[in-house]
N, C-alpha and C. Protein backbone atom coordinates (compact mmCIF):
# COMPACT_ATOMS: atom_id res chain seq x y z
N UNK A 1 164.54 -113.39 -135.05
CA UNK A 1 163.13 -113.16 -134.83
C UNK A 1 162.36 -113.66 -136.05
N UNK A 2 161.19 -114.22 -135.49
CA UNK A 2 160.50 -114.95 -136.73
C UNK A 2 159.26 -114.28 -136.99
N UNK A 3 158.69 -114.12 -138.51
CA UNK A 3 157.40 -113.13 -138.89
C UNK A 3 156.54 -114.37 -139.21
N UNK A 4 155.09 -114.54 -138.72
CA UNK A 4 154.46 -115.40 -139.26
C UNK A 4 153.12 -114.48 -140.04
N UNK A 5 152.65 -114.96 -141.03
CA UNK A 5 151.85 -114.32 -141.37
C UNK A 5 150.51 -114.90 -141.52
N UNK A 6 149.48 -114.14 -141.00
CA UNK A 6 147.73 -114.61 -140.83
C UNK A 6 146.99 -114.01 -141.82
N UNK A 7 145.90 -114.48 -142.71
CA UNK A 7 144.90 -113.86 -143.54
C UNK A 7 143.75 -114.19 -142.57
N UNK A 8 143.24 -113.74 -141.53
CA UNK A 8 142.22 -113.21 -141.17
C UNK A 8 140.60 -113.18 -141.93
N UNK A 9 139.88 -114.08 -142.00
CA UNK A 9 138.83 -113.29 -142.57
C UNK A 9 137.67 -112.77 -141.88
N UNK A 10 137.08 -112.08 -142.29
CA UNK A 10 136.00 -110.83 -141.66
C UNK A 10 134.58 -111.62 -142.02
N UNK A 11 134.03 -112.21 -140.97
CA UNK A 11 132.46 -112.35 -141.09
C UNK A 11 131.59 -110.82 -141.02
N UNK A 12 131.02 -110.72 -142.03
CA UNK A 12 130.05 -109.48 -142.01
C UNK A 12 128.67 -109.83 -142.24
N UNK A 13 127.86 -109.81 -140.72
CA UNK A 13 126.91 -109.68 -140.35
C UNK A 13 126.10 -109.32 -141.78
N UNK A 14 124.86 -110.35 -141.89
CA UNK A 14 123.88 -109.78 -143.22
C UNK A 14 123.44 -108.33 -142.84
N UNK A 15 123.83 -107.18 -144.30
CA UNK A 15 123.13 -106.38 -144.24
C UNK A 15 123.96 -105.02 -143.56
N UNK A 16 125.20 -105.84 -142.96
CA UNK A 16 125.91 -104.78 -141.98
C UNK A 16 127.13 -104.01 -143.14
N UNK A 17 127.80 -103.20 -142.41
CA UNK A 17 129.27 -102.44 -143.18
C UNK A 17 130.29 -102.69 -141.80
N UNK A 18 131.46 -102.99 -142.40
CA UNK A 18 132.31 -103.12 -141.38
C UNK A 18 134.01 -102.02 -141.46
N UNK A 19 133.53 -101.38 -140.21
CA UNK A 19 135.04 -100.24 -140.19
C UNK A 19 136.15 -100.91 -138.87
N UNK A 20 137.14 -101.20 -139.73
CA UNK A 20 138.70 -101.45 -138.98
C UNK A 20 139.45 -100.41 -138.56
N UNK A 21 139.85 -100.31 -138.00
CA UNK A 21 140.94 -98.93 -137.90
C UNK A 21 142.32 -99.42 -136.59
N UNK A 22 142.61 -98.31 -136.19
CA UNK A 22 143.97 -98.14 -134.84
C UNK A 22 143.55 -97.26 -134.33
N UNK A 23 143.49 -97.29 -132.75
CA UNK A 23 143.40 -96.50 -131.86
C UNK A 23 144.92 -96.82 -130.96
N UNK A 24 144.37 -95.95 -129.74
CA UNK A 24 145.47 -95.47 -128.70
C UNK A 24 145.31 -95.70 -127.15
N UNK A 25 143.84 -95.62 -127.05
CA UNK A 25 143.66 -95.62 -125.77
C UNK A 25 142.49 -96.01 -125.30
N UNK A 26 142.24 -96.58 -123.86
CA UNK A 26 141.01 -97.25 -123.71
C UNK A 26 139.81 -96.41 -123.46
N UNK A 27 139.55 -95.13 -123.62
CA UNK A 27 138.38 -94.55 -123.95
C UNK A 27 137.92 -94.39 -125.49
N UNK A 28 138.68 -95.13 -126.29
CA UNK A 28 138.30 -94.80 -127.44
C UNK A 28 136.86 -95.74 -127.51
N UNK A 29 136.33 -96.61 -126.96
CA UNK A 29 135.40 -97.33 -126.82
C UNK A 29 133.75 -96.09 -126.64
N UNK A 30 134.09 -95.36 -125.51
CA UNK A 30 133.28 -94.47 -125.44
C UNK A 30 132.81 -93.18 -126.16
N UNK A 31 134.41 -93.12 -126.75
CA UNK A 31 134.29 -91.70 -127.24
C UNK A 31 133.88 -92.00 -129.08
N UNK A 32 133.78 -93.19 -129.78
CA UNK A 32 133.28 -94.15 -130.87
C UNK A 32 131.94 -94.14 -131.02
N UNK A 33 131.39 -94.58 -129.50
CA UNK A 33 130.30 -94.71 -129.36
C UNK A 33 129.18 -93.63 -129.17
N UNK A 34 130.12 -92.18 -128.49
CA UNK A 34 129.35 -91.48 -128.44
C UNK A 34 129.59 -90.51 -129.85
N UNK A 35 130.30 -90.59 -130.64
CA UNK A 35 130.57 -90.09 -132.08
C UNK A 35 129.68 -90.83 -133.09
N UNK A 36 129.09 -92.15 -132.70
CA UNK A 36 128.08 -92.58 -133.45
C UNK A 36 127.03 -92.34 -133.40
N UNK A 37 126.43 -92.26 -131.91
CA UNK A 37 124.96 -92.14 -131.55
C UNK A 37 124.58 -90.39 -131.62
N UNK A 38 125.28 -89.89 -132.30
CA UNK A 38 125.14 -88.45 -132.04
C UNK A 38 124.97 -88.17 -133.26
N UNK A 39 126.00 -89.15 -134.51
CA UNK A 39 125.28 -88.84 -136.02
C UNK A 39 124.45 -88.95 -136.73
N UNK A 40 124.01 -90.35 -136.35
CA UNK A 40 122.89 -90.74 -137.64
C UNK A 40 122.13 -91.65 -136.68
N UNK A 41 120.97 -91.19 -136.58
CA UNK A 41 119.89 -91.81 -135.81
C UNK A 41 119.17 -92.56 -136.21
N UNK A 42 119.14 -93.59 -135.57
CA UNK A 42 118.86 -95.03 -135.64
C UNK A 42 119.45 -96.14 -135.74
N UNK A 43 121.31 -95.62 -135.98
CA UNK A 43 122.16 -96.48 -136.25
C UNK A 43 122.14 -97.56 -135.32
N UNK A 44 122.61 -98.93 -135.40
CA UNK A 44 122.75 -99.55 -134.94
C UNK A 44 124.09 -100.29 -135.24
N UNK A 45 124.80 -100.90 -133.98
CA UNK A 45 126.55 -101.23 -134.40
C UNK A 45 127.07 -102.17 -132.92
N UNK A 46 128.13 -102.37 -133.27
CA UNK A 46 128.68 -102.96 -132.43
C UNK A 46 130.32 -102.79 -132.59
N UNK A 47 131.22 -102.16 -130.95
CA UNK A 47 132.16 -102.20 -131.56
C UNK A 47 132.98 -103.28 -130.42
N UNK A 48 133.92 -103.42 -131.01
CA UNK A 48 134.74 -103.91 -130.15
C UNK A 48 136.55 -103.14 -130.37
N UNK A 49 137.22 -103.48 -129.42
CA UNK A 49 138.51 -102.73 -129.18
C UNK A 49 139.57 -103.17 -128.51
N UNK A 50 141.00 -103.78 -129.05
CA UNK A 50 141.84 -104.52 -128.19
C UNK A 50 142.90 -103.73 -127.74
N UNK A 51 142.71 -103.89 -126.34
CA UNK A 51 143.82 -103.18 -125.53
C UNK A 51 145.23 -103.93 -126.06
N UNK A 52 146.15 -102.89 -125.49
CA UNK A 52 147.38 -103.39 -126.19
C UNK A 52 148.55 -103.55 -124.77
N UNK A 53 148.16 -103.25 -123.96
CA UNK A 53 148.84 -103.17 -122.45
C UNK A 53 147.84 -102.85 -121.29
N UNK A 54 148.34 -103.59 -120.11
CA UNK A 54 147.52 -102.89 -118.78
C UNK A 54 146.55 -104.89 -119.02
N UNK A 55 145.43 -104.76 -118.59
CA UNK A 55 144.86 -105.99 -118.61
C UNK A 55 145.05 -106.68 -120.11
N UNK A 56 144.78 -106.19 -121.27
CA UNK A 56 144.71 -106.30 -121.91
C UNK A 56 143.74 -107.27 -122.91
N UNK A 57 142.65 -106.70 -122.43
CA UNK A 57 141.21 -107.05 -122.76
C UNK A 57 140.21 -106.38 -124.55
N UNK A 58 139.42 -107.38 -124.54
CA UNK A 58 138.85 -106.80 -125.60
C UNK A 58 137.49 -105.93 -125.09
N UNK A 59 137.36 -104.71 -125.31
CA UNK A 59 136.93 -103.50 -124.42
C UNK A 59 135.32 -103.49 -125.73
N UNK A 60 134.35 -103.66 -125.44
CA UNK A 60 133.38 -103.75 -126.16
C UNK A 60 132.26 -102.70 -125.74
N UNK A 61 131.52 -101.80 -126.84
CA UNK A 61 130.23 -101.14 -126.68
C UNK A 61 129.35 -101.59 -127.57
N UNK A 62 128.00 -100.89 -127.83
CA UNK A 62 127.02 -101.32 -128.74
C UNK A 62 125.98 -100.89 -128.54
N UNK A 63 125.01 -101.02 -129.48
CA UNK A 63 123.42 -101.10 -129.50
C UNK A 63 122.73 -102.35 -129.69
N UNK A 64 123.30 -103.49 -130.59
CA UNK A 64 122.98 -104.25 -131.10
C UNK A 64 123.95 -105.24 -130.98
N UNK A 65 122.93 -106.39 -130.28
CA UNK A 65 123.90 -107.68 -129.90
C UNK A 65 124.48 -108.72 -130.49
N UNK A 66 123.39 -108.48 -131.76
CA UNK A 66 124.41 -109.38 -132.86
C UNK A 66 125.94 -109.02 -133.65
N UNK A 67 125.66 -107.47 -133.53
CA UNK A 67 126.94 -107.09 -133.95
C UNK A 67 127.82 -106.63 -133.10
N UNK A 68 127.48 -106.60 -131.23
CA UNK A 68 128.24 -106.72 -130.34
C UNK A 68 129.49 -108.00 -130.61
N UNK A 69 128.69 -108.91 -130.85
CA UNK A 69 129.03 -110.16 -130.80
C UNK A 69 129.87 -110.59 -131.59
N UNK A 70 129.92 -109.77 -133.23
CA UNK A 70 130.59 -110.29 -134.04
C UNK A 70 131.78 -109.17 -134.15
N UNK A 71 131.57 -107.92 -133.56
CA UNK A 71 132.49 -107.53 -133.37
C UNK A 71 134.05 -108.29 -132.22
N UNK A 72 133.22 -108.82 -131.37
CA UNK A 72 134.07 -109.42 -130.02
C UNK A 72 135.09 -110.05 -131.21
N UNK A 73 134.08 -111.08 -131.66
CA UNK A 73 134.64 -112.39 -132.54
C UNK A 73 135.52 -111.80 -133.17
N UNK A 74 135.58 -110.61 -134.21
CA UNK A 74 135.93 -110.88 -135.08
C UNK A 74 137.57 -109.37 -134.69
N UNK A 75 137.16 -108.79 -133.54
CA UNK A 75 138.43 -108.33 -132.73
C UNK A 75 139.52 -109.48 -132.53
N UNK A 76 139.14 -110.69 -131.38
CA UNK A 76 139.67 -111.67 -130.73
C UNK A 76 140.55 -112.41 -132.20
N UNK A 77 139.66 -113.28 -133.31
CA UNK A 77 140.42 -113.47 -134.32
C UNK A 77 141.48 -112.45 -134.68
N UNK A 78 141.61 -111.05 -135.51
CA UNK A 78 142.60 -110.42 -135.34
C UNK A 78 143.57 -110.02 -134.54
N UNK A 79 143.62 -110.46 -133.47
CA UNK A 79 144.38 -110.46 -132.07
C UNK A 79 145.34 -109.49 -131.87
N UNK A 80 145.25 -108.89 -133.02
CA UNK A 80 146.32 -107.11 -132.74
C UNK A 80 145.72 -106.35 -131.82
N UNK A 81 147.06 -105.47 -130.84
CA UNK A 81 146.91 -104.78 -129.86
C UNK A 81 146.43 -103.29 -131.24
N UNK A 82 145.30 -102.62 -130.00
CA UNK A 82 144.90 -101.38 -130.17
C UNK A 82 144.21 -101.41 -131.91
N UNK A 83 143.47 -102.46 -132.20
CA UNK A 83 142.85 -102.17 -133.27
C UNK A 83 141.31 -102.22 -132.99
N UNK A 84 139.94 -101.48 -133.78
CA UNK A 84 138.94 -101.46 -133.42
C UNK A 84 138.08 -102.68 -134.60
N UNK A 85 137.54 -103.02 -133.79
CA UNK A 85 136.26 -103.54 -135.39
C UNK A 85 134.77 -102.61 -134.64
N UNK A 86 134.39 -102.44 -135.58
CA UNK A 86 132.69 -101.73 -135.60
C UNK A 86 132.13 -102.09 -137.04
N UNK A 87 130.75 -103.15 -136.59
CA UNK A 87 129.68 -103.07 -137.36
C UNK A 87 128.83 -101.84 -137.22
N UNK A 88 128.30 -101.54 -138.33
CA UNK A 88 127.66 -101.06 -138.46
C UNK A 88 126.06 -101.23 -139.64
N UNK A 89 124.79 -100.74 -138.88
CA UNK A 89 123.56 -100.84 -139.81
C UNK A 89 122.80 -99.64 -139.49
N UNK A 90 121.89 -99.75 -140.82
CA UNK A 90 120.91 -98.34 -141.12
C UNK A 90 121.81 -97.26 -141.09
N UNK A 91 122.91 -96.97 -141.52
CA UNK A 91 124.20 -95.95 -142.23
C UNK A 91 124.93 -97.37 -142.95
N UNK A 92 125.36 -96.18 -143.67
CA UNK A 92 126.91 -96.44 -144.18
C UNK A 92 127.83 -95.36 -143.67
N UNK A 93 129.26 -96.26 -144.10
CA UNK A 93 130.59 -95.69 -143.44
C UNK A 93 130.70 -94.40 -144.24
N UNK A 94 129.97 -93.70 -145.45
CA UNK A 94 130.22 -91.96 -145.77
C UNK A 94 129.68 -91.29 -144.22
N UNK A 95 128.54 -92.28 -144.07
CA UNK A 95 127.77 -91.67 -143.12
C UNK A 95 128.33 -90.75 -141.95
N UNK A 96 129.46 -91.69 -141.27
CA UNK A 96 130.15 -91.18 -140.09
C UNK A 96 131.50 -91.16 -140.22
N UNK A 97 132.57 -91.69 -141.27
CA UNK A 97 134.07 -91.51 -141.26
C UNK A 97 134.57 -90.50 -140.95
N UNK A 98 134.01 -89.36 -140.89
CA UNK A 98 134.52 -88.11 -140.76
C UNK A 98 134.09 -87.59 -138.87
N UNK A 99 133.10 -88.41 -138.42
CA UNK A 99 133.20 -88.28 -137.24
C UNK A 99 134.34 -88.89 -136.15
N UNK A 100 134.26 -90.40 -137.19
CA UNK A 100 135.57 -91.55 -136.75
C UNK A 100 136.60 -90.81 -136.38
N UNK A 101 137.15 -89.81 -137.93
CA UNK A 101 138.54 -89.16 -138.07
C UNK A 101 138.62 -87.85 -137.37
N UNK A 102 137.72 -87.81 -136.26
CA UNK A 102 137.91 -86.50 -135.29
C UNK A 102 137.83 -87.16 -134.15
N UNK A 103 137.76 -88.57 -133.76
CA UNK A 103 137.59 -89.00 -132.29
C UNK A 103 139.65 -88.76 -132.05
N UNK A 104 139.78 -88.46 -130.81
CA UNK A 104 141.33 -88.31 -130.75
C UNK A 104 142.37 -89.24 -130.62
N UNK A 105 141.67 -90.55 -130.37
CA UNK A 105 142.22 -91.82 -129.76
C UNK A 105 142.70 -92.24 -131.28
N UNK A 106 141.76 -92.10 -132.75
CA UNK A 106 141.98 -92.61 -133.70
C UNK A 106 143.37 -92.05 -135.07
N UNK A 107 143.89 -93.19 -134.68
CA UNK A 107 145.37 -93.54 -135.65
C UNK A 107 144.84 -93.27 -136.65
N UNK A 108 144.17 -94.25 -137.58
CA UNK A 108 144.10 -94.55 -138.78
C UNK A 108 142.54 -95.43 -139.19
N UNK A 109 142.40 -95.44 -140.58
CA UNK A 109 141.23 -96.42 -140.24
C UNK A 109 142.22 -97.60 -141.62
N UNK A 110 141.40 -99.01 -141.81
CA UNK A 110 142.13 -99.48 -142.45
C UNK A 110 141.27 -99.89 -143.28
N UNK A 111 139.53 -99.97 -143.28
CA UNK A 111 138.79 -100.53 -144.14
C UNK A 111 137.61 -99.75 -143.92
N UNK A 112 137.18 -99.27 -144.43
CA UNK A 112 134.92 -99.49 -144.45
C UNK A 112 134.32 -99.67 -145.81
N UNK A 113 133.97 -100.86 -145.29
CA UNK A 113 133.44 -101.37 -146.31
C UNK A 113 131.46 -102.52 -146.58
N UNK A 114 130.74 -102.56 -146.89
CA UNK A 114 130.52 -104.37 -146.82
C UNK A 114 130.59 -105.17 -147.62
N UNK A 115 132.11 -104.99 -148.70
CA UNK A 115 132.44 -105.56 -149.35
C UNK A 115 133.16 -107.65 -148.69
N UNK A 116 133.30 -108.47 -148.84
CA UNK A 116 134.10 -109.56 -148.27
C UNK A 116 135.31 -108.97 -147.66
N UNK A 117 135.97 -109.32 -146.54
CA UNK A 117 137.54 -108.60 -146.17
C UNK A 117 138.47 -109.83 -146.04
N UNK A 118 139.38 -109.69 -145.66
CA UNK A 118 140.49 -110.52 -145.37
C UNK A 118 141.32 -109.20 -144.69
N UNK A 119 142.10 -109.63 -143.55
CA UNK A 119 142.83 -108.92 -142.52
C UNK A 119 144.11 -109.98 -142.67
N UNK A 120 145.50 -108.85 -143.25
CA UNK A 120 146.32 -109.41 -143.22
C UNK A 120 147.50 -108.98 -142.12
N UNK A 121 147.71 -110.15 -140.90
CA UNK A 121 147.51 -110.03 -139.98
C UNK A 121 149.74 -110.69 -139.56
N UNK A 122 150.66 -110.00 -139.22
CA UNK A 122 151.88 -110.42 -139.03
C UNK A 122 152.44 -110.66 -137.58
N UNK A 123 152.77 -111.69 -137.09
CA UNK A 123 152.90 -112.33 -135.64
C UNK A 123 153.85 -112.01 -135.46
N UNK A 124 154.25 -111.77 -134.23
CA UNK A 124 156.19 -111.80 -133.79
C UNK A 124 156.02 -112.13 -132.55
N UNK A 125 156.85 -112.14 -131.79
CA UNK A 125 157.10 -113.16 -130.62
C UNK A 125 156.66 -111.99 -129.65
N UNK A 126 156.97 -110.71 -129.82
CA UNK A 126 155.94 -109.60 -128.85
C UNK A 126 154.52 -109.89 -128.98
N UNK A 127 153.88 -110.07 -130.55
CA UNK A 127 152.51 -109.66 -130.41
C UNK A 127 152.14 -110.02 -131.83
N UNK A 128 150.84 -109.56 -132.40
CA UNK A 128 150.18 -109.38 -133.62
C UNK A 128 150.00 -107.81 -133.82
N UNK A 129 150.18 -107.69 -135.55
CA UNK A 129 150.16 -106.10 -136.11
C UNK A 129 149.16 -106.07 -137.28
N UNK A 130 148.16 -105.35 -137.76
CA UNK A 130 147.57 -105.47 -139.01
C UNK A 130 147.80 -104.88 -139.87
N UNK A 131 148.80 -105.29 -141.13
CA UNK A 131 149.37 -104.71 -142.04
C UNK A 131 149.07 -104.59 -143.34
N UNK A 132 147.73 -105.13 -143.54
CA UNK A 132 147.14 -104.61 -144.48
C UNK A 132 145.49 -105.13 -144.30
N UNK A 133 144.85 -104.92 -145.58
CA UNK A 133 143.28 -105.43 -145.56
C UNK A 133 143.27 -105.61 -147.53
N UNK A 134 142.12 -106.85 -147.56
CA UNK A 134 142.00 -107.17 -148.76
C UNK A 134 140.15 -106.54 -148.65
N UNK A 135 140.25 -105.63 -149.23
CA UNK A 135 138.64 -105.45 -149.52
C UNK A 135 138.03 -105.66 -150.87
N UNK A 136 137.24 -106.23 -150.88
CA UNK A 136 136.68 -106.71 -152.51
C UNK A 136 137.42 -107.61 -152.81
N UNK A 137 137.27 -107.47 -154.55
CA UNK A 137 138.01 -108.20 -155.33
C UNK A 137 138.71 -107.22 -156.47
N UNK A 138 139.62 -108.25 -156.97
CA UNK A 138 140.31 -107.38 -158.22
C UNK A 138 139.50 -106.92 -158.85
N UNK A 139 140.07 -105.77 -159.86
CA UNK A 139 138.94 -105.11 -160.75
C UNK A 139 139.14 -106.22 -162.29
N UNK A 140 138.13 -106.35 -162.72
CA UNK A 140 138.12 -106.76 -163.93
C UNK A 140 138.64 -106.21 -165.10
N UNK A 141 138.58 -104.74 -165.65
CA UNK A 141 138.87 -104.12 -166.81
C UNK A 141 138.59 -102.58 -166.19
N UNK A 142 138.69 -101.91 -167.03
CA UNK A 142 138.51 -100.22 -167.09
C UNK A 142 136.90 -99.75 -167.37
N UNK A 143 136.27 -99.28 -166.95
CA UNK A 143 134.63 -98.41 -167.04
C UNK A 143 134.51 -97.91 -168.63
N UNK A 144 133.81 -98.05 -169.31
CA UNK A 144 133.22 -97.81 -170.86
C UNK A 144 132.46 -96.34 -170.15
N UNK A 145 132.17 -95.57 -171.38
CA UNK A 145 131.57 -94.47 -171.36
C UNK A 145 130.06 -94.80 -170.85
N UNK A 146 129.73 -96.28 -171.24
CA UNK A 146 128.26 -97.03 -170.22
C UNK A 146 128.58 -96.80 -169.05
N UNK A 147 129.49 -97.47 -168.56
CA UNK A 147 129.62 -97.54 -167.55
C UNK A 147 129.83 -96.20 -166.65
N UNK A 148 130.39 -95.62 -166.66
CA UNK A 148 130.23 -94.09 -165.94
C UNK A 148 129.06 -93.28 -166.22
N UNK A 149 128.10 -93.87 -167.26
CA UNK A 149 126.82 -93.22 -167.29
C UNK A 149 126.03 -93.47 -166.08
N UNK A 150 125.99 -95.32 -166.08
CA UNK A 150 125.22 -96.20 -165.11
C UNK A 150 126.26 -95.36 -163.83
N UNK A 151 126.72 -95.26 -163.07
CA UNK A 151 127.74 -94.32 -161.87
C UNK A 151 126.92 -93.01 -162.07
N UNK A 152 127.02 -92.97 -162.54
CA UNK A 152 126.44 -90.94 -162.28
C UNK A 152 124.77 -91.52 -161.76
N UNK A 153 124.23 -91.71 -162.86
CA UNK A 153 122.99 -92.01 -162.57
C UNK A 153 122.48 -92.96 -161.05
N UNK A 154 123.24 -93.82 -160.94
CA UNK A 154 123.09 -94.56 -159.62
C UNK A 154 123.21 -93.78 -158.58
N UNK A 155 124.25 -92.53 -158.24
CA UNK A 155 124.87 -91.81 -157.63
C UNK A 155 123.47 -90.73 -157.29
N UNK A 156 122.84 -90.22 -158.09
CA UNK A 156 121.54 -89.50 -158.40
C UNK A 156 120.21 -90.75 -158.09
N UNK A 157 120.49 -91.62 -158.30
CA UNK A 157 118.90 -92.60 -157.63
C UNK A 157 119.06 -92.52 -156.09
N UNK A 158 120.13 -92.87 -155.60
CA UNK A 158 120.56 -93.10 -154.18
C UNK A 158 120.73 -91.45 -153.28
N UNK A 159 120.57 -90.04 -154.14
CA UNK A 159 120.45 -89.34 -153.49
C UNK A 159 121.44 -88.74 -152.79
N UNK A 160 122.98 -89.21 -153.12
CA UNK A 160 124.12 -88.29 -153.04
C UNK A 160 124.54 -87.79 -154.12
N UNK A 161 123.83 -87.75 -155.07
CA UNK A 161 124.57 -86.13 -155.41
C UNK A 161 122.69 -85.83 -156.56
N UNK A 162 122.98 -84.47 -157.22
CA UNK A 162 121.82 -83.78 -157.46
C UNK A 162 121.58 -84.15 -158.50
């Protein structure tokens, strides 16, 4: 048996955050969607979702058609069974992960970010699996006592924490 391996990369919509994860089953489309529109109002997103048996279709919801769209895309490129992509705008992923991690369909998540991604992506003659994610970049060095000043304080402009 032969492993081929794919780096995937993630177009992210200007302005958007993008959450990867594993699901299980084909209501996870609905039950995503209605875990979003119930948290943070006004959100706007797009998800998409690849079945892994049965037709085996890419199962899509949304508000917003640009990130309908780039979700499709950017599902279809990763071509693994039972993984989700969802854009997301007007939140971030603190916003709702914790709603994500109570929908029942959901495995795991593998990224949220709107940092650049890369999806590292392993073929076999059954199928495609996503076995890891590159988010960001390397870190440069270690935080100076500046630097965790500028963090606290940023943390306090933006209004999560007091």
């Amino acid at each position: 048996m032969n492993i081929k391996l794919h780096v995937v990369p993630v177009k992210i919509p200007q302005g958007a955050n993008v959450i990867i994860g594993r699901s299980h089953f084909i209501k996870t489309v609905e039950d995503i969607y209605e875990a979003l529109v119930t948290s943070v109002l006004g959100i706007k997103f797009g998800l998409a979702f690849n079945e892994a048996s049965g037709k085996r279709l890419i199962r899509y919801e949304g508000n917003d058609d640009e990130l309908v769209k780039a979700a499709v895309e950017t599902a279809l490129n990763i071509g693994a069974g039972h993984i989700f992509v969802l854009f997301i705008r007007n939140a971030y992923p603190i916003n709702i992960l914790n709603q994500l991690k109570n929908v029942q369909e959901i495995v795991s998540l593998y990224v949220a970010t709107a940092n650049p991604v890369e999806v590292i992506v392993a073929e076999t003659d059954q199928g495609r699996a996503v076995i890891g994610v590159v988010d960001g970049y390397t870190p440069l060095g270690v935080e100076s006592d500046e630097d965790k000043k500028e963090r606290r304080e940023f943390l306090r402009k933006i209004g999560y924490k007091m």
